[in-house]
N, C-alpha and C. Protein backbone atom coordinates (compact mmCIF):
# COMPACT_ATOMS: atom_id res chain seq x y z
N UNK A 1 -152.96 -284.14 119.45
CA UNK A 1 -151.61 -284.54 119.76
C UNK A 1 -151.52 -286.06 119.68
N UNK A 2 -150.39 -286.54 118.84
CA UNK A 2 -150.12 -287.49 119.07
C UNK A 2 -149.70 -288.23 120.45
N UNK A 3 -150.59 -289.80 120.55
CA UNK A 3 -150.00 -290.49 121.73
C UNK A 3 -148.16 -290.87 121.75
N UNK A 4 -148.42 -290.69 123.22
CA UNK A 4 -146.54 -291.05 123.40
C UNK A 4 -145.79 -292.93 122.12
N UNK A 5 -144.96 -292.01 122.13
CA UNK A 5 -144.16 -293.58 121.34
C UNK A 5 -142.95 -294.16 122.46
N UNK A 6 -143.06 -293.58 123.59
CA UNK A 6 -142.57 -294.23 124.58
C UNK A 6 -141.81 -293.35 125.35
N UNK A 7 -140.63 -293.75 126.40
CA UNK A 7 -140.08 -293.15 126.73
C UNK A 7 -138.49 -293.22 126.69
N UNK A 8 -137.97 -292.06 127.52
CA UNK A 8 -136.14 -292.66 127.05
C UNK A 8 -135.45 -292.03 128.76
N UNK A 9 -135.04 -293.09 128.98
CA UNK A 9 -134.68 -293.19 130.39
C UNK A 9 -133.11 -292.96 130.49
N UNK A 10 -132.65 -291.41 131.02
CA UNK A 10 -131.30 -291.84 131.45
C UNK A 10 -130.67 -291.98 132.44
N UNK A 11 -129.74 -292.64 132.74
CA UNK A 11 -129.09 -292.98 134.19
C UNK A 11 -127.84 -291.97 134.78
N UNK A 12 -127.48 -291.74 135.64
CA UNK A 12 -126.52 -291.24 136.34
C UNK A 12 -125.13 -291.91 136.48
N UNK A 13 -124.03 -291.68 135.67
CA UNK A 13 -123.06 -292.86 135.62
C UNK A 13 -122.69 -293.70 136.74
N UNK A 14 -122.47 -293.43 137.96
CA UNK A 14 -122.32 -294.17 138.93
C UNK A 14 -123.47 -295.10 139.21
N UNK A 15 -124.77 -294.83 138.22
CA UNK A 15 -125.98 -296.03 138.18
C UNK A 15 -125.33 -297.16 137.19
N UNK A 16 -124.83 -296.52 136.00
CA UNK A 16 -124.50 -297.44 134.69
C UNK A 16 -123.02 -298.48 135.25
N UNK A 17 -122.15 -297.87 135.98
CA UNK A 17 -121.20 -298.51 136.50
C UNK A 17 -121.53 -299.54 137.66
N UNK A 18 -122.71 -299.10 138.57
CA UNK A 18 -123.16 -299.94 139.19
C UNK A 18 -124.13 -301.23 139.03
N UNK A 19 -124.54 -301.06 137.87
CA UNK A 19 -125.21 -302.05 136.99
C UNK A 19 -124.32 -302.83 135.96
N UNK A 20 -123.72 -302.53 135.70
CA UNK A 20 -122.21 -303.12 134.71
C UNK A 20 -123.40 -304.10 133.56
N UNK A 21 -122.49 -304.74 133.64
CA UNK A 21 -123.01 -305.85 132.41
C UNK A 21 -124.54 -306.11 132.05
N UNK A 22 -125.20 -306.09 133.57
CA UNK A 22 -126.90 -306.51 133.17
C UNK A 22 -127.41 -305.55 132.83
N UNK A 23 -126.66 -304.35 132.76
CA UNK A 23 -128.10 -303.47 131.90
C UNK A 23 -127.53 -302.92 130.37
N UNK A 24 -126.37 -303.56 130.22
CA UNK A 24 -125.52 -303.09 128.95
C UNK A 24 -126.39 -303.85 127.29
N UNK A 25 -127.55 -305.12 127.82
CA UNK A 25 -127.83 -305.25 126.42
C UNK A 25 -129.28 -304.51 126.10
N UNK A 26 -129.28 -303.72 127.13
CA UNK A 26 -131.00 -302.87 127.20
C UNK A 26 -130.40 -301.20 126.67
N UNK A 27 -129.21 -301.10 126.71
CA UNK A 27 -128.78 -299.62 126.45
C UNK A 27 -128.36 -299.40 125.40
N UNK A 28 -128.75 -298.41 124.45
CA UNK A 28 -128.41 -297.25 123.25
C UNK A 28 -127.74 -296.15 123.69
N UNK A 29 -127.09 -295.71 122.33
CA UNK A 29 -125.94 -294.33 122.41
C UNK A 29 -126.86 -293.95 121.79
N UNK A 30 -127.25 -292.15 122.45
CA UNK A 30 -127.25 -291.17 121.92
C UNK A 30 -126.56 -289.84 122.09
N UNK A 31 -127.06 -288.66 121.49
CA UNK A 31 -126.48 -287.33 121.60
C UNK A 31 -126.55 -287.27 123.41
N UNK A 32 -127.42 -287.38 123.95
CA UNK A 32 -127.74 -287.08 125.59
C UNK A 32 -126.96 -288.36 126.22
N UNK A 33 -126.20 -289.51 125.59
CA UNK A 33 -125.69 -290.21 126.32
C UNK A 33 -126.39 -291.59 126.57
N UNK A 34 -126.02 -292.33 126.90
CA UNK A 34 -126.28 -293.57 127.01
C UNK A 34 -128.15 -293.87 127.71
N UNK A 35 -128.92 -294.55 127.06
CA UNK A 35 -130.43 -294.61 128.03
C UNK A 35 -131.06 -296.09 127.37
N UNK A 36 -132.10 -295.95 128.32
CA UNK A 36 -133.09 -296.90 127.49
C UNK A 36 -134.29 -296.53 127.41
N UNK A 37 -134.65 -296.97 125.99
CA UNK A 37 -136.10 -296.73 125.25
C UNK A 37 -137.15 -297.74 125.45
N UNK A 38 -137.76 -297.58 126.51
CA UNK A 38 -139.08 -298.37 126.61
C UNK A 38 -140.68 -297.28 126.06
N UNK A 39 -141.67 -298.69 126.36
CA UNK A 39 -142.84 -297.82 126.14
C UNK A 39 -144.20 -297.60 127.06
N UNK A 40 -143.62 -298.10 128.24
CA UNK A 40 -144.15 -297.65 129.57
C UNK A 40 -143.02 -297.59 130.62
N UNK A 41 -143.69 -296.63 131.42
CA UNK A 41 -142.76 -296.60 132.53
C UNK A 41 -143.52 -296.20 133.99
N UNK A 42 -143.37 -296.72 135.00
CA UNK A 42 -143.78 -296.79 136.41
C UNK A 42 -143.27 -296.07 137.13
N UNK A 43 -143.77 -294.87 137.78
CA UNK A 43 -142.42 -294.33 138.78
C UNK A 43 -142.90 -294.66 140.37
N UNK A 44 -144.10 -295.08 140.69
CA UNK A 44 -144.66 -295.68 141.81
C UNK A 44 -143.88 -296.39 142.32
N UNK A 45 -143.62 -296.16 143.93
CA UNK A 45 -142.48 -297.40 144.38
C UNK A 45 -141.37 -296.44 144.44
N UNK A 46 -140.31 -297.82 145.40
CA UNK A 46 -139.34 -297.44 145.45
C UNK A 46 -138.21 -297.64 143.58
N UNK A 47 -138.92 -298.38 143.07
CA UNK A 47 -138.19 -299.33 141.94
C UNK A 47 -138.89 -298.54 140.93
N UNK A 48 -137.81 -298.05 139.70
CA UNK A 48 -138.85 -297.38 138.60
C UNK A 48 -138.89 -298.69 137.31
N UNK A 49 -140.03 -299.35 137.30
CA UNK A 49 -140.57 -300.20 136.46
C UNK A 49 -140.53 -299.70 134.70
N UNK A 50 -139.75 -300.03 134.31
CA UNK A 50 -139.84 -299.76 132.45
C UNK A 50 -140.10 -301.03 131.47
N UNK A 51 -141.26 -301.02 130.99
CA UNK A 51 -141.73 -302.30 129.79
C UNK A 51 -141.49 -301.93 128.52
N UNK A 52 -139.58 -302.65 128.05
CA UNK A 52 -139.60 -302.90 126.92
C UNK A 52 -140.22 -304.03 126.03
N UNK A 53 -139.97 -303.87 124.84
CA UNK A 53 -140.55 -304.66 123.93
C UNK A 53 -139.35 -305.35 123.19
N UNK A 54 -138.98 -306.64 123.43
CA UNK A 54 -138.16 -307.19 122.44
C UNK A 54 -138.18 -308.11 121.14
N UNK A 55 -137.72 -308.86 120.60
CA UNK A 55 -137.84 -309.66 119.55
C UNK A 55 -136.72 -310.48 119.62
N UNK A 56 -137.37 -311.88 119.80
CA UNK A 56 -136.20 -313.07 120.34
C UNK A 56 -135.67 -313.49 118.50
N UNK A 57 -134.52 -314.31 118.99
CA UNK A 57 -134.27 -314.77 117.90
C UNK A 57 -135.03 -315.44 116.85
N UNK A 58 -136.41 -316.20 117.27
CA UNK A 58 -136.90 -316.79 116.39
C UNK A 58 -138.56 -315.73 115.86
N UNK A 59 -138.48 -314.44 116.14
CA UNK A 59 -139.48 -313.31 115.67
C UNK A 59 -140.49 -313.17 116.71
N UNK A 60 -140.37 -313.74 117.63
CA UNK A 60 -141.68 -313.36 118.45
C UNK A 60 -141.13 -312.33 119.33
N UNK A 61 -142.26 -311.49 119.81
CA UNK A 61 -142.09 -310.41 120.37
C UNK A 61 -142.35 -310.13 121.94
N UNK A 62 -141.62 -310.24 122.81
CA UNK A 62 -141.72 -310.46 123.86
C UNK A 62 -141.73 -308.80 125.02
N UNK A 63 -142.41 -308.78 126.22
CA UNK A 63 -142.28 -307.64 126.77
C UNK A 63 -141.37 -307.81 128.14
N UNK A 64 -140.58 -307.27 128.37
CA UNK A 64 -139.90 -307.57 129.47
C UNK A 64 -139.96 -306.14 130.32
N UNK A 65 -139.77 -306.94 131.62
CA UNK A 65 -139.81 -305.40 132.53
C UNK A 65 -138.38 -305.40 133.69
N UNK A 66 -137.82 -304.07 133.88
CA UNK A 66 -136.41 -303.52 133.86
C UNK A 66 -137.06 -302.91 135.00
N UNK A 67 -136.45 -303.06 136.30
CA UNK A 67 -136.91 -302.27 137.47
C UNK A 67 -134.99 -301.94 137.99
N UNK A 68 -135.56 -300.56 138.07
CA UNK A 68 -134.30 -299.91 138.58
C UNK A 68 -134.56 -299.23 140.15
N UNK A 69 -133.72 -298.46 140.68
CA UNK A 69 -134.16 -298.05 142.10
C UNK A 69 -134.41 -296.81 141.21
N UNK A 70 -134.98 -296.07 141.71
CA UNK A 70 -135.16 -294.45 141.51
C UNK A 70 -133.91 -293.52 141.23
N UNK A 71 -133.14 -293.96 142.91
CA UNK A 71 -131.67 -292.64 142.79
C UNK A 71 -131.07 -293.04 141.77
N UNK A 72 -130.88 -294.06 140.70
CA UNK A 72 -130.01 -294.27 140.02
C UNK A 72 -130.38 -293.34 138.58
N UNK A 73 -131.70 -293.15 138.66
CA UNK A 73 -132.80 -292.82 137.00
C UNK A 73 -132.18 -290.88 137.23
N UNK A 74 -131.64 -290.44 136.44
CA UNK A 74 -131.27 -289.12 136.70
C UNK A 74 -132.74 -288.23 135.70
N UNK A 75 -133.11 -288.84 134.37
CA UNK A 75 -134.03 -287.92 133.48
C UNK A 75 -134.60 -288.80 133.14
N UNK A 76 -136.14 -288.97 132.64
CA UNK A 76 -137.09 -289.97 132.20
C UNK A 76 -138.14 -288.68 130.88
N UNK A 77 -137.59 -288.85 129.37
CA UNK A 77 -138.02 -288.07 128.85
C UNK A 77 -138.93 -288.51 128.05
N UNK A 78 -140.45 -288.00 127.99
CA UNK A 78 -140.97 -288.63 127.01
C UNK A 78 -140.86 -288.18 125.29
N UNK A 79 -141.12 -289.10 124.77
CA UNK A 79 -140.70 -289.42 123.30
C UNK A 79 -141.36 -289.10 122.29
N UNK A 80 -141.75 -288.47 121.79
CA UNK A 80 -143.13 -288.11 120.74
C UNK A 80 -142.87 -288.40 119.21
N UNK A 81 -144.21 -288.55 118.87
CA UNK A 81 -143.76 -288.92 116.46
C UNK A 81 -143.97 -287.62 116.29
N UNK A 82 -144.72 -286.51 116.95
CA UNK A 82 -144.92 -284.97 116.17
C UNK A 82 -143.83 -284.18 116.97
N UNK A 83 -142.96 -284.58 117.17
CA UNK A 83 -141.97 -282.86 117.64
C UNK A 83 -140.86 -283.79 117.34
N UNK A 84 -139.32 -283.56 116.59
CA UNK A 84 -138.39 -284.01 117.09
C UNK A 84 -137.42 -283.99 118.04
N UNK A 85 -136.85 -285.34 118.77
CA UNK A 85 -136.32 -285.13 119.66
C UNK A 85 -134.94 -284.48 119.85
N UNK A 86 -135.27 -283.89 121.16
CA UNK A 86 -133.98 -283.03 121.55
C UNK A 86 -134.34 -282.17 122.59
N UNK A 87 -133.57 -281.13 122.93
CA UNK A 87 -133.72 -280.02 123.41
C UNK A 87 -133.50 -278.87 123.36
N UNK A 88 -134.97 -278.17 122.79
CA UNK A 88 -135.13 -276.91 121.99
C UNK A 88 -136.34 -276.26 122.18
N UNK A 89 -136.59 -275.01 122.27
CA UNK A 89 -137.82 -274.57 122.22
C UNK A 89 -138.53 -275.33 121.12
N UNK A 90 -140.20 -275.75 121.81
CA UNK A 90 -141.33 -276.33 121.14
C UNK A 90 -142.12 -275.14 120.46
N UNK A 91 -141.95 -274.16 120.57
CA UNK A 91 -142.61 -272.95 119.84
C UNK A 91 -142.29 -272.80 118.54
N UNK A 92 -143.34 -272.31 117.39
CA UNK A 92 -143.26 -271.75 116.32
C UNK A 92 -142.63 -270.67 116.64
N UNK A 93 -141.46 -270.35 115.74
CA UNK A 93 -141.11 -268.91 115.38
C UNK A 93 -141.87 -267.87 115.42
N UNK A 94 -142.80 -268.25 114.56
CA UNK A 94 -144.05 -267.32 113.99
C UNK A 94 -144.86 -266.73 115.20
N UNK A 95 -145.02 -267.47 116.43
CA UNK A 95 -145.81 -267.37 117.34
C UNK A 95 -144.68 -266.77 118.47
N UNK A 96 -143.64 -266.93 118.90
CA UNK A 96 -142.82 -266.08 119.78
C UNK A 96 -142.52 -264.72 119.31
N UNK A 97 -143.21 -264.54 117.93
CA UNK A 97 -142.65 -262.82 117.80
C UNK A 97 -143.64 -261.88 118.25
N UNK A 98 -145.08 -262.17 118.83
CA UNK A 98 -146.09 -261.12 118.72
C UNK A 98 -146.61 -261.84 120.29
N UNK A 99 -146.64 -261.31 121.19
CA UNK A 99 -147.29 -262.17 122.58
C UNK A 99 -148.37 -260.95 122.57
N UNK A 100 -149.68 -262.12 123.36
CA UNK A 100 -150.72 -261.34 123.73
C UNK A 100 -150.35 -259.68 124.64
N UNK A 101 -151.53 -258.75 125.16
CA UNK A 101 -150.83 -257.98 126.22
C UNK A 101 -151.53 -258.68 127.48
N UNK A 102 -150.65 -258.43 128.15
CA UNK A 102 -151.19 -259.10 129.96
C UNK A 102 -152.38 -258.49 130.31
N UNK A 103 -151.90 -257.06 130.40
CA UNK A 103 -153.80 -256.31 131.29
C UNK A 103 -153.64 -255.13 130.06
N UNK A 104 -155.02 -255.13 129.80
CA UNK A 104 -155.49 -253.77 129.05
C UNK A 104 -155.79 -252.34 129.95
N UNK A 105 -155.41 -252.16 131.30
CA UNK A 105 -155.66 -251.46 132.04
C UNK A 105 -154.91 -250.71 132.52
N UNK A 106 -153.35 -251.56 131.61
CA UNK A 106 -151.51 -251.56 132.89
C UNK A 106 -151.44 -250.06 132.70
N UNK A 107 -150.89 -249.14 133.77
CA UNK A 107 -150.75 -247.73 133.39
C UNK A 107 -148.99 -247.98 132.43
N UNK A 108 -148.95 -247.06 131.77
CA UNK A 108 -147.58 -246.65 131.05
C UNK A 108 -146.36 -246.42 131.95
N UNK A 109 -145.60 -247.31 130.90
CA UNK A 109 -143.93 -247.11 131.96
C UNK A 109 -143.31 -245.90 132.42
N UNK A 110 -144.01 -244.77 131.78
CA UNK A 110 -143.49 -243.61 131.86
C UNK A 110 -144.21 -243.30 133.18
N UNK A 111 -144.84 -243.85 133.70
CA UNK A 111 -146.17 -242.91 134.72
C UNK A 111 -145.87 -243.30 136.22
N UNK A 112 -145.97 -242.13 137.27
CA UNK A 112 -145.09 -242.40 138.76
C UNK A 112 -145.68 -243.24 138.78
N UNK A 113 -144.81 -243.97 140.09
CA UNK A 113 -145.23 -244.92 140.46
C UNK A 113 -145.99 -244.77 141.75
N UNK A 114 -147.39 -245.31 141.63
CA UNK A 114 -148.36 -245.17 143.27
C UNK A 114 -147.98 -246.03 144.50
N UNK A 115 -146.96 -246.53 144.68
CA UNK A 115 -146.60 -247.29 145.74
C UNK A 115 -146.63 -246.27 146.94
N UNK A 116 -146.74 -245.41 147.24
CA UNK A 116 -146.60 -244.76 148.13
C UNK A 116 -147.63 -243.70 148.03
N UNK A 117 -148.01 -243.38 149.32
CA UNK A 117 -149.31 -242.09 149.24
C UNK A 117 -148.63 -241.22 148.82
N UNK A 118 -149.69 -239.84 148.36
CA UNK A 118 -149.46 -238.61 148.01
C UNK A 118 -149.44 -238.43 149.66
N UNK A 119 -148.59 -237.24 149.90
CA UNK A 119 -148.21 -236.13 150.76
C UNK A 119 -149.88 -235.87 151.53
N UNK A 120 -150.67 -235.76 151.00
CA UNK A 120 -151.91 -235.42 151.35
C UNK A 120 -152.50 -236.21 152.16
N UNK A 121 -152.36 -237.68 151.80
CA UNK A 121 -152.77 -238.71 151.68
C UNK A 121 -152.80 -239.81 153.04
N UNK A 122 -151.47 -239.10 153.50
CA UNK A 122 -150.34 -239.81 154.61
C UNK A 122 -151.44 -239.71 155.86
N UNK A 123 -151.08 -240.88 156.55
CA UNK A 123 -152.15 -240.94 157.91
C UNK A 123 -151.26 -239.75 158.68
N UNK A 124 -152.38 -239.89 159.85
CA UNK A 124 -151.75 -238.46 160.83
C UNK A 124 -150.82 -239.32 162.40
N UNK A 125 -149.77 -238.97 162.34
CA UNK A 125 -148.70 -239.55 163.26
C UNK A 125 -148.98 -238.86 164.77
N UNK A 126 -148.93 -239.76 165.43
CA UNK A 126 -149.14 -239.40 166.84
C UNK A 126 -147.85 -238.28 167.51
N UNK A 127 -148.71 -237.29 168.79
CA UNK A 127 -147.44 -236.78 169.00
C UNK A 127 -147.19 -237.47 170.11
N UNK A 128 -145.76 -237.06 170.83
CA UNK A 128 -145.13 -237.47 171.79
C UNK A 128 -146.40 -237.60 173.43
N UNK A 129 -146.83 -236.46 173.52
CA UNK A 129 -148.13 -236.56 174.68
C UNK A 129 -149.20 -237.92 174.36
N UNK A 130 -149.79 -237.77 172.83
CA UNK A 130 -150.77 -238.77 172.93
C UNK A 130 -150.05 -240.25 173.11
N UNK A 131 -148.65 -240.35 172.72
CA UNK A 131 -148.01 -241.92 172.81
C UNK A 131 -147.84 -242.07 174.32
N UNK A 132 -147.03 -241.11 175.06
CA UNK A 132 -147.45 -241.73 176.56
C UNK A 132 -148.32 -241.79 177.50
N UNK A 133 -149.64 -241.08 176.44
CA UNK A 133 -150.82 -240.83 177.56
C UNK A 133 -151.69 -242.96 177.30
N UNK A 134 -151.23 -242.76 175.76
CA UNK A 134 -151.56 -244.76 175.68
C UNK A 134 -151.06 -245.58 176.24
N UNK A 135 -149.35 -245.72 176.27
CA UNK A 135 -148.67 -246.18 177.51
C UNK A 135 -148.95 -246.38 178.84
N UNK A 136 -149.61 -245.46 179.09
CA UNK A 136 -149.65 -244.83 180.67
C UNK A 136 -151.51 -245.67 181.44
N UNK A 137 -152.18 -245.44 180.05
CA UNK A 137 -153.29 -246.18 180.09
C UNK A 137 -153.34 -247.74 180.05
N UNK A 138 -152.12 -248.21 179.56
CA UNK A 138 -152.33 -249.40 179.10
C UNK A 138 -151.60 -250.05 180.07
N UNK A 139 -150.70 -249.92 181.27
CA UNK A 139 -150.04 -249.79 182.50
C UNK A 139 -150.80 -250.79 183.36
N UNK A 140 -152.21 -249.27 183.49
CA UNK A 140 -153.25 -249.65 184.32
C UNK A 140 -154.08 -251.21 184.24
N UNK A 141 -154.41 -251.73 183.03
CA UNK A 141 -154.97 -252.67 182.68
C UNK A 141 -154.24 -254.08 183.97
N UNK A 142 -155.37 -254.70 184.09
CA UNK A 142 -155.27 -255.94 184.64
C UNK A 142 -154.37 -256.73 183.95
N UNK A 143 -153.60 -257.71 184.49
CA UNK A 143 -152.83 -258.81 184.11
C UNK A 143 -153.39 -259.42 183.39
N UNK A 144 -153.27 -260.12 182.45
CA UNK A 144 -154.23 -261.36 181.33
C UNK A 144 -153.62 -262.55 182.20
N UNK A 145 -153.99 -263.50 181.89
CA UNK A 145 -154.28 -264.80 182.27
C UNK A 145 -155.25 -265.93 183.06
């Protein structure tokens, strides 16, 4: 597997409105809505730490770091070069049509079900004499404590 190519951070609008202008030259439009693309990210802390990578006017390449509070970060998705992004099953076709079997042992759907004893099977229920002759014994016993 390819290593991450970074991540893509999105906010909760009442984060983007509450940030107004200072976080408007760090943010891209996409299909999922407005985020930012860094290539580390910190979630340690109260503050979630993201290190973009920029390029000043005169070509040098600078790293800057973007600390947000947490409640504001709603999804933090990572970014990959081998799958494209979105949201979609990561499965081959080919491989969701045939699944292993779970147990080689499972009895058939057709077959009762043993949740319950056979008739035979059933413990033997006390009668009315032996339940108050236990009662009556258990009376006698000393107080605990």
């Amino acid at each position: 597997m390819n290593e991450s190519e970074g991540y893509v951070v999105y906010f909760f609008p009442q984060a983007l409105e509450a940030l107004g202008d200072a976080i408007k030259p760090y943010l891209r439009e996409g299909p999922g809505g407005e985020h930012v693309l860094c290539h580390e990210v910190d979630t340690a802390g109260s503050l979630i730490e993201m290190t973009i990578e920029a390029n000043t006017p005169d070509g040098h390449t600078v790293a800057l770091e973007l600390m947000i509070p947490q409640a504001m970060v709603k999804m933090i998705v990572s970014a990959r070069s081998d799958a494209s992004f979105g949201f979609s099953p990561r499965v081959a076709p080919a491989l969701m049509a045939t699944l292993p079997p779970v147990a080689g042992a499972a009895p058939s759907p057709d077959a009762p079900a043993e949740a319950l004893p056979k008739s035979d099977e059933a413990p033997a229920t006390q009668t009315k004499a032996q339940a108050t002759q236990v009662q009556s014994s258990e009376a006698k016993l000393p107080p605990e404590g």
